[in-house]
PDB file of N, CA and C in Angstrom:
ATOM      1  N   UNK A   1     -17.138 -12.275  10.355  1.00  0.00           N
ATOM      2  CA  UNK A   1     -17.522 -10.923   9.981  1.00  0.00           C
ATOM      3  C   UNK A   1     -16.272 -10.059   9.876  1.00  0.00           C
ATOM      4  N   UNK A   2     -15.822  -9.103   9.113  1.00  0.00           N
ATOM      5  CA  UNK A   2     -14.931  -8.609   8.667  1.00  0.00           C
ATOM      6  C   UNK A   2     -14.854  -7.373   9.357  1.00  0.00           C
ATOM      7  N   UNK A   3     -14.118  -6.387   9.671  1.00  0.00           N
ATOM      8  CA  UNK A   3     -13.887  -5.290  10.120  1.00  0.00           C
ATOM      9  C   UNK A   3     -13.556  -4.250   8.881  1.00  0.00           C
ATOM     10  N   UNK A   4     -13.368  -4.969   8.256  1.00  0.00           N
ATOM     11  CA  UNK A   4     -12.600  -3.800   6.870  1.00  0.00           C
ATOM     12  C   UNK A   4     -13.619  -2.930   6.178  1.00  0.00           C
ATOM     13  N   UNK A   5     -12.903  -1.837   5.761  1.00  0.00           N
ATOM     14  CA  UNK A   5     -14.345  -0.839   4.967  1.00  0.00           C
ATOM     15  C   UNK A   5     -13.921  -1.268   3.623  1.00  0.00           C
ATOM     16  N   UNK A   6     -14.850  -0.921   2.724  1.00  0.00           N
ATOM     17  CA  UNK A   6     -14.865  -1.607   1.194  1.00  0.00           C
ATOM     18  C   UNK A   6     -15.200   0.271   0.766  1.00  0.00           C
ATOM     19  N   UNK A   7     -14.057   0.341   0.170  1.00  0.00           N
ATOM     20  CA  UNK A   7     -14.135   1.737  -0.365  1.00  0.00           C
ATOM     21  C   UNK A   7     -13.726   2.057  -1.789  1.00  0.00           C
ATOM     22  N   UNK A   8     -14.889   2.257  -2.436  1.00  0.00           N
ATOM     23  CA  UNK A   8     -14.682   2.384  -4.090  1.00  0.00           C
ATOM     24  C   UNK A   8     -13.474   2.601  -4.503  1.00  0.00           C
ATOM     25  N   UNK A   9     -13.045   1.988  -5.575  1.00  0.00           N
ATOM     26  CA  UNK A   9     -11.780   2.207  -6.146  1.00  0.00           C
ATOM     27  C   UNK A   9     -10.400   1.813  -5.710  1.00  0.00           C
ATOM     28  N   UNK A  10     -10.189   1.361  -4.451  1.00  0.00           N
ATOM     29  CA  UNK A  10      -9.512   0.301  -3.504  1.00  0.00           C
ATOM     30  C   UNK A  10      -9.405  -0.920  -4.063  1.00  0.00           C
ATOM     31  N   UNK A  11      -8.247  -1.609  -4.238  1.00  0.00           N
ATOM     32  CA  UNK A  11      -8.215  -2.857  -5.129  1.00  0.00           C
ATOM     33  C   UNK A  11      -8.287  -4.201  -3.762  1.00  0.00           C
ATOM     34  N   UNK A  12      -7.894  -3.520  -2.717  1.00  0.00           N
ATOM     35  CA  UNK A  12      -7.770  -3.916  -1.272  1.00  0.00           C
ATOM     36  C   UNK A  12      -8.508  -3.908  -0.125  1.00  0.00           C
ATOM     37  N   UNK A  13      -8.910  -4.480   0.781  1.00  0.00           N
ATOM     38  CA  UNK A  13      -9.720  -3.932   1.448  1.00  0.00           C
ATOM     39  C   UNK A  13      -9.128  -3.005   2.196  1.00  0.00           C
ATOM     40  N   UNK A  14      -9.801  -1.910   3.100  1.00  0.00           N
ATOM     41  CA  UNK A  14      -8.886  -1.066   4.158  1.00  0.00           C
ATOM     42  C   UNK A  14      -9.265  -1.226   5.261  1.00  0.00           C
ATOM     43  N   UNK A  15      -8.177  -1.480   6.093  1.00  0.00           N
ATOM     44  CA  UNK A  15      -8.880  -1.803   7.496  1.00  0.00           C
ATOM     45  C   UNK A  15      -8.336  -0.799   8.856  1.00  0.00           C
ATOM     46  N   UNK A  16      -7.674   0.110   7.574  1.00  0.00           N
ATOM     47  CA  UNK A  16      -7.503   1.560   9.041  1.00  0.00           C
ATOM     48  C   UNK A  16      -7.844   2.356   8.286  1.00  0.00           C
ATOM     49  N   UNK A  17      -7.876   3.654   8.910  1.00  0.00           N
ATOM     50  CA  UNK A  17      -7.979   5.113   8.132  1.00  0.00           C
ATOM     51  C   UNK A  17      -7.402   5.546   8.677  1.00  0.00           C
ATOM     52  N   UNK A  18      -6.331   6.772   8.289  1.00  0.00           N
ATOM     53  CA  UNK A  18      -5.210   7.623   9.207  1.00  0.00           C
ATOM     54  C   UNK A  18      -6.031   9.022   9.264  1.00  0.00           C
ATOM     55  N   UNK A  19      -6.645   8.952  10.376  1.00  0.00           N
ATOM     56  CA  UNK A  19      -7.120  10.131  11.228  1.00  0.00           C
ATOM     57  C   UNK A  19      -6.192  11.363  11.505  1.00  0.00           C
ATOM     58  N   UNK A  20      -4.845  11.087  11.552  1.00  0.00           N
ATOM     59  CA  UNK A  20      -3.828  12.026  12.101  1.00  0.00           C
ATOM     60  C   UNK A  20      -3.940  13.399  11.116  1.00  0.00           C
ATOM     61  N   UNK A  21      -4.100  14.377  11.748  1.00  0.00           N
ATOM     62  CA  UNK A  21      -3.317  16.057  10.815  1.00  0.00           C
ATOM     63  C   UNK A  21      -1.992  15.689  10.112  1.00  0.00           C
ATOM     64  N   UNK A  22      -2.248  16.285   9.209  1.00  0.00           N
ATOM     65  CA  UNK A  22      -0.925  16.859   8.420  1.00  0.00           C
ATOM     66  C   UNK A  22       0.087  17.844   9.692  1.00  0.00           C
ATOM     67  N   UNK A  23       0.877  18.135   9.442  1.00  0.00           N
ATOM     68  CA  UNK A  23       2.311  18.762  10.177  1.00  0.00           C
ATOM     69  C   UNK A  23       1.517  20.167  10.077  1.00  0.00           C
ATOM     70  N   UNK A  24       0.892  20.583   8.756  1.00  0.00           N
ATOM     71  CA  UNK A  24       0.487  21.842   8.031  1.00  0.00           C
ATOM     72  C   UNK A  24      -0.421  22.200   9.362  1.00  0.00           C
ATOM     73  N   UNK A  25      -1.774  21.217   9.019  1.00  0.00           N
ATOM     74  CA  UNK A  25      -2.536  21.452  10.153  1.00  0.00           C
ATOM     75  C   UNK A  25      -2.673  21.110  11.224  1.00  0.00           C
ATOM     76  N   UNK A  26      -1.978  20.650  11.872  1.00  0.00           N
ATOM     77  CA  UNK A  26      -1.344  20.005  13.285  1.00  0.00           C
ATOM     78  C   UNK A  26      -0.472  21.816  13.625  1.00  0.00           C
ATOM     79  N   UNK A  27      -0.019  22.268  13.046  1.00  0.00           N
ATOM     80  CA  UNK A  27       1.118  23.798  13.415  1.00  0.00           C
ATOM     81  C   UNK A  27      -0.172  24.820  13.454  1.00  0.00           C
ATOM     82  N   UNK A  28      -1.484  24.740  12.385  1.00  0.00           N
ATOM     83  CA  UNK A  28      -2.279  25.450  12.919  1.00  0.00           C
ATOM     84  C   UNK A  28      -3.084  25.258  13.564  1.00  0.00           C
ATOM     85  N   UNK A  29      -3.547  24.503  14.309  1.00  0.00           N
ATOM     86  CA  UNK A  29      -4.206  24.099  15.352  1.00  0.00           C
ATOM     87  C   UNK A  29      -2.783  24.439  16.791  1.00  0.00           C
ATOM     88  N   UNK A  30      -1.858  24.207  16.605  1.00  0.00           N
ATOM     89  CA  UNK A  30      -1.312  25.125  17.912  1.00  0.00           C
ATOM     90  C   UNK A  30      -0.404  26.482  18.092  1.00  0.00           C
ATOM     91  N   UNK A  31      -0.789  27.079  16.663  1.00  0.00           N
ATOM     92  CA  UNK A  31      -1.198  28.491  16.515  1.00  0.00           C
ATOM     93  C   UNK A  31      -2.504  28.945  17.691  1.00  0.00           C
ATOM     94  N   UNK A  32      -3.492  28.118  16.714  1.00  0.00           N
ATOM     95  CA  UNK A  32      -4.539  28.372  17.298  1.00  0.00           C
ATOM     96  C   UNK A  32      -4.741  28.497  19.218  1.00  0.00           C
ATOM     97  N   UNK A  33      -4.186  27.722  19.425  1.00  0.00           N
ATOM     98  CA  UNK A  33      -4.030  27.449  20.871  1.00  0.00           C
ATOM     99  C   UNK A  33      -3.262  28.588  21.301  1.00  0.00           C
ATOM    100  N   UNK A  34      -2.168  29.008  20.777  1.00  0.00           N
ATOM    101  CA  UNK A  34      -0.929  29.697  21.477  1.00  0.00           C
ATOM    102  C   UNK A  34      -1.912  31.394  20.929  1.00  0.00           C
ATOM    103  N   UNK A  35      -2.982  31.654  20.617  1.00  0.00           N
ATOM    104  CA  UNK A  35      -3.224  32.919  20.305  1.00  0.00           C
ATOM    105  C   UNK A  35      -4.801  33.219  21.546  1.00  0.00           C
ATOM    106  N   UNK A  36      -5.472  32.190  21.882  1.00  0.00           N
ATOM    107  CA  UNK A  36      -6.071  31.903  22.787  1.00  0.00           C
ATOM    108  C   UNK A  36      -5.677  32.442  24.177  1.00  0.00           C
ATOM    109  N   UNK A  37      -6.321  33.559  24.339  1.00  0.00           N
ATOM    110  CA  UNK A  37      -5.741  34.424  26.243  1.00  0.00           C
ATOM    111  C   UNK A  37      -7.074  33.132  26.960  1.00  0.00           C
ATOM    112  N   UNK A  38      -7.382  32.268  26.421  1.00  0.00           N
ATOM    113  CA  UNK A  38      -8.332  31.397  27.380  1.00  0.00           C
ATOM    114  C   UNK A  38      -7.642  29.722  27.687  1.00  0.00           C
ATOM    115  N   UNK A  39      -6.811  29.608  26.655  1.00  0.00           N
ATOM    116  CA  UNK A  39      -6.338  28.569  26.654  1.00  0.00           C
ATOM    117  C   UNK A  39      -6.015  28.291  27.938  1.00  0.00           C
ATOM    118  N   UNK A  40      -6.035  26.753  28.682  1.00  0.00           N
ATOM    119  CA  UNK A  40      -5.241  26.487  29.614  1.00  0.00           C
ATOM    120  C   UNK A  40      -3.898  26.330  29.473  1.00  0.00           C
ATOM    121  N   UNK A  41      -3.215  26.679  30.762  1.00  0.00           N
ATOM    122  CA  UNK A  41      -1.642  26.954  30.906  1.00  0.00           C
ATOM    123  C   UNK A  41      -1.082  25.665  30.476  1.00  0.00           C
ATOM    124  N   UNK A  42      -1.426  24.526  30.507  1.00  0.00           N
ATOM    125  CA  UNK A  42      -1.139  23.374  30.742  1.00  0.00           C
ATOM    126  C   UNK A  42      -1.264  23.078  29.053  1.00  0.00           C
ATOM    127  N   UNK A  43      -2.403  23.630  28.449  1.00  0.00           N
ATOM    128  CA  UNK A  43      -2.564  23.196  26.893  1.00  0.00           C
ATOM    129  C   UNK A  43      -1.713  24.103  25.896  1.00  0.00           C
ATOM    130  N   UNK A  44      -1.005  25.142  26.777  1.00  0.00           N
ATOM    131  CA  UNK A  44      -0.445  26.214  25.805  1.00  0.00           C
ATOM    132  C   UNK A  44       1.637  25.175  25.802  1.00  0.00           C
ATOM    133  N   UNK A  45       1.508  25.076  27.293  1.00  0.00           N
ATOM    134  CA  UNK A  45       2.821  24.160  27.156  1.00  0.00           C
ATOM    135  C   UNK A  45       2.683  22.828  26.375  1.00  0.00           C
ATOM    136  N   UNK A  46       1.732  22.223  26.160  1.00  0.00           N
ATOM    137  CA  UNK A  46       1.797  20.709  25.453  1.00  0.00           C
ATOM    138  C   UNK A  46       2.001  21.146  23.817  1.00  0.00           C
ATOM    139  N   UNK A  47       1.506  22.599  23.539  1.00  0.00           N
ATOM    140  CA  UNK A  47       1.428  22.925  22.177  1.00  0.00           C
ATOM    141  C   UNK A  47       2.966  23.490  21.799  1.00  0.00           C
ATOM    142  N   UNK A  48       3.695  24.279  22.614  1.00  0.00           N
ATOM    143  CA  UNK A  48       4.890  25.017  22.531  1.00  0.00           C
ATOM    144  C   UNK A  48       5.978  23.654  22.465  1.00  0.00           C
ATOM    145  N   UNK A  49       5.404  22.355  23.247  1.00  0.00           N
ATOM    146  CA  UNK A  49       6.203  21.460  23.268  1.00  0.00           C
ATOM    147  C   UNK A  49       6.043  20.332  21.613  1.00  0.00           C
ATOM    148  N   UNK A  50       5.009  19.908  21.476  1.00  0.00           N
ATOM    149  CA  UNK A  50       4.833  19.691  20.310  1.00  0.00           C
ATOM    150  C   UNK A  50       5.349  20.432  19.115  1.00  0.00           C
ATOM    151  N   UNK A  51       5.431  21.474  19.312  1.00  0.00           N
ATOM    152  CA  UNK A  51       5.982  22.597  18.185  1.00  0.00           C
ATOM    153  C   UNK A  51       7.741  22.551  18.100  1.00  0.00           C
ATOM    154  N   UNK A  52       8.150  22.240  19.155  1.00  0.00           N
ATOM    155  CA  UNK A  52       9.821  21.725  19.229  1.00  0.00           C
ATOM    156  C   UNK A  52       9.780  20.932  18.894  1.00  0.00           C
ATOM    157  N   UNK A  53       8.868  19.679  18.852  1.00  0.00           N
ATOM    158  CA  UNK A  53       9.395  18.321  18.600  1.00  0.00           C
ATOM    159  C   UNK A  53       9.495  18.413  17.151  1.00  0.00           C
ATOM    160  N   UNK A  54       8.337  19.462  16.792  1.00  0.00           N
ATOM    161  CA  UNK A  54       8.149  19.123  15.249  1.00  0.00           C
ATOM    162  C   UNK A  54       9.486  19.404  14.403  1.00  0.00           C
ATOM    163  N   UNK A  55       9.791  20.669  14.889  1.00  0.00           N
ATOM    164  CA  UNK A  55      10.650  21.443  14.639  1.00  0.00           C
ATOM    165  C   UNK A  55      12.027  20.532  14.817  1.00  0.00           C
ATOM    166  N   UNK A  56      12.506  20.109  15.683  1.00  0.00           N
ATOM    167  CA  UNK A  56      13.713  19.096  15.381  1.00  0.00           C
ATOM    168  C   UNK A  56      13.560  17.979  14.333  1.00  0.00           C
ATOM    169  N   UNK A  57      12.199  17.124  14.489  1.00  0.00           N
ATOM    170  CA  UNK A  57      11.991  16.692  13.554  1.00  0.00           C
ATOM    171  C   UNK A  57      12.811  16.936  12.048  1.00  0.00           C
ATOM    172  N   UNK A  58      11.913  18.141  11.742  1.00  0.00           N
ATOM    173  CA  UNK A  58      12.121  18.427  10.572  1.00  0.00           C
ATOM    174  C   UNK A  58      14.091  18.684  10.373  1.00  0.00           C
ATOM    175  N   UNK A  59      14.541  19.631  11.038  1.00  0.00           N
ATOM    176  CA  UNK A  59      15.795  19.638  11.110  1.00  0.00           C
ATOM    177  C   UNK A  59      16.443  18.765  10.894  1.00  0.00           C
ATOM    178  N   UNK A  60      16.145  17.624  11.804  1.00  0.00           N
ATOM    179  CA  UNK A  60      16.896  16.481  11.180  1.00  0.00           C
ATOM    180  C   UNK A  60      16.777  16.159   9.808  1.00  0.00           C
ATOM    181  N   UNK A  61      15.739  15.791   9.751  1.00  0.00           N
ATOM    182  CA  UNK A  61      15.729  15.465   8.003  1.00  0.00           C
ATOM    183  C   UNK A  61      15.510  16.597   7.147  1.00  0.00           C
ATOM    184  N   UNK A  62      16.222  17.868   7.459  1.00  0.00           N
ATOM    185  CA  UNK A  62      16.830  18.561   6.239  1.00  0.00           C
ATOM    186  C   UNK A  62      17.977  18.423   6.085  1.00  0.00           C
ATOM    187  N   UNK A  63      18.728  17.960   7.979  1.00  0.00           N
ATOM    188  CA  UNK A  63      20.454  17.985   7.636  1.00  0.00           C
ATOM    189  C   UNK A  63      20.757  16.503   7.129  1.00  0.00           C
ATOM    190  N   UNK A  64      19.965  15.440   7.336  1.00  0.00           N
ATOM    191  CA  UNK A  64      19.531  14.282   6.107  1.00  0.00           C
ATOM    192  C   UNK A  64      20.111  14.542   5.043  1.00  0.00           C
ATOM    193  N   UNK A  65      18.970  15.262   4.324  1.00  0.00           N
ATOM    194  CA  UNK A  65      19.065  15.368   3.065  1.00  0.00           C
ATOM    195  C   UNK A  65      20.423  16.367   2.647  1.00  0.00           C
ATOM    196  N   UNK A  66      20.921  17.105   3.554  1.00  0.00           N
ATOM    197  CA  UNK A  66      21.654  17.972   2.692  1.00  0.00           C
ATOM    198  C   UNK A  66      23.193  16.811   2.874  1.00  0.00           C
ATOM    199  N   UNK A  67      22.882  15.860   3.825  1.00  0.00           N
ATOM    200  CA  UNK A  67      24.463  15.132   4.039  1.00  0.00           C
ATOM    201  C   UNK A  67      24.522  14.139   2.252  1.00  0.00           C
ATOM    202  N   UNK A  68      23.137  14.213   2.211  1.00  0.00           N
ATOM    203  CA  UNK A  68      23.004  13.312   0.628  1.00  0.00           C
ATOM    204  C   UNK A  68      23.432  13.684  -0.694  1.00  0.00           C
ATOM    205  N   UNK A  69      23.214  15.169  -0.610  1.00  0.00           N
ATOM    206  CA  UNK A  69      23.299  15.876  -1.612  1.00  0.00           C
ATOM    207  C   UNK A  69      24.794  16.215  -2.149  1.00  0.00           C
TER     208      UNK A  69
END
């Protein structure tokens, strides 16, 4: 028995789906959090921390690209 989904127009079968947010909506969802006076203390730091990571992230691969250019 197969695990894979058979999804129209797929020449392949697929046997994951990427559940993950975009960066876009992953930053507003901890907007969302960081505007919240209910949020827990604990969920406002995992979001402020995620938001650095992203943020170097990206840095790096702009100073990437500009070493290319």
């Amino acid at each position: 028995m197969s695990n894979a989904i058979k999804l129209k127009g797929f020449k392949e079968e697929v046997t994951s789906v990427n559940l993950c947010p975009s960066w876009e909506t992953a930053a507003e969802i901890f907007m969302m959090v960081l505007q919240n006076p209910k949020a827990p203390r604990q969920t406002v730091i995992d979001a402020e921390t995620e938001i650095r990571r992203m943020a170097k992230i990206a840095a790096q691969a702009v100073a990437e690209q500009e070493k290319r250019s």
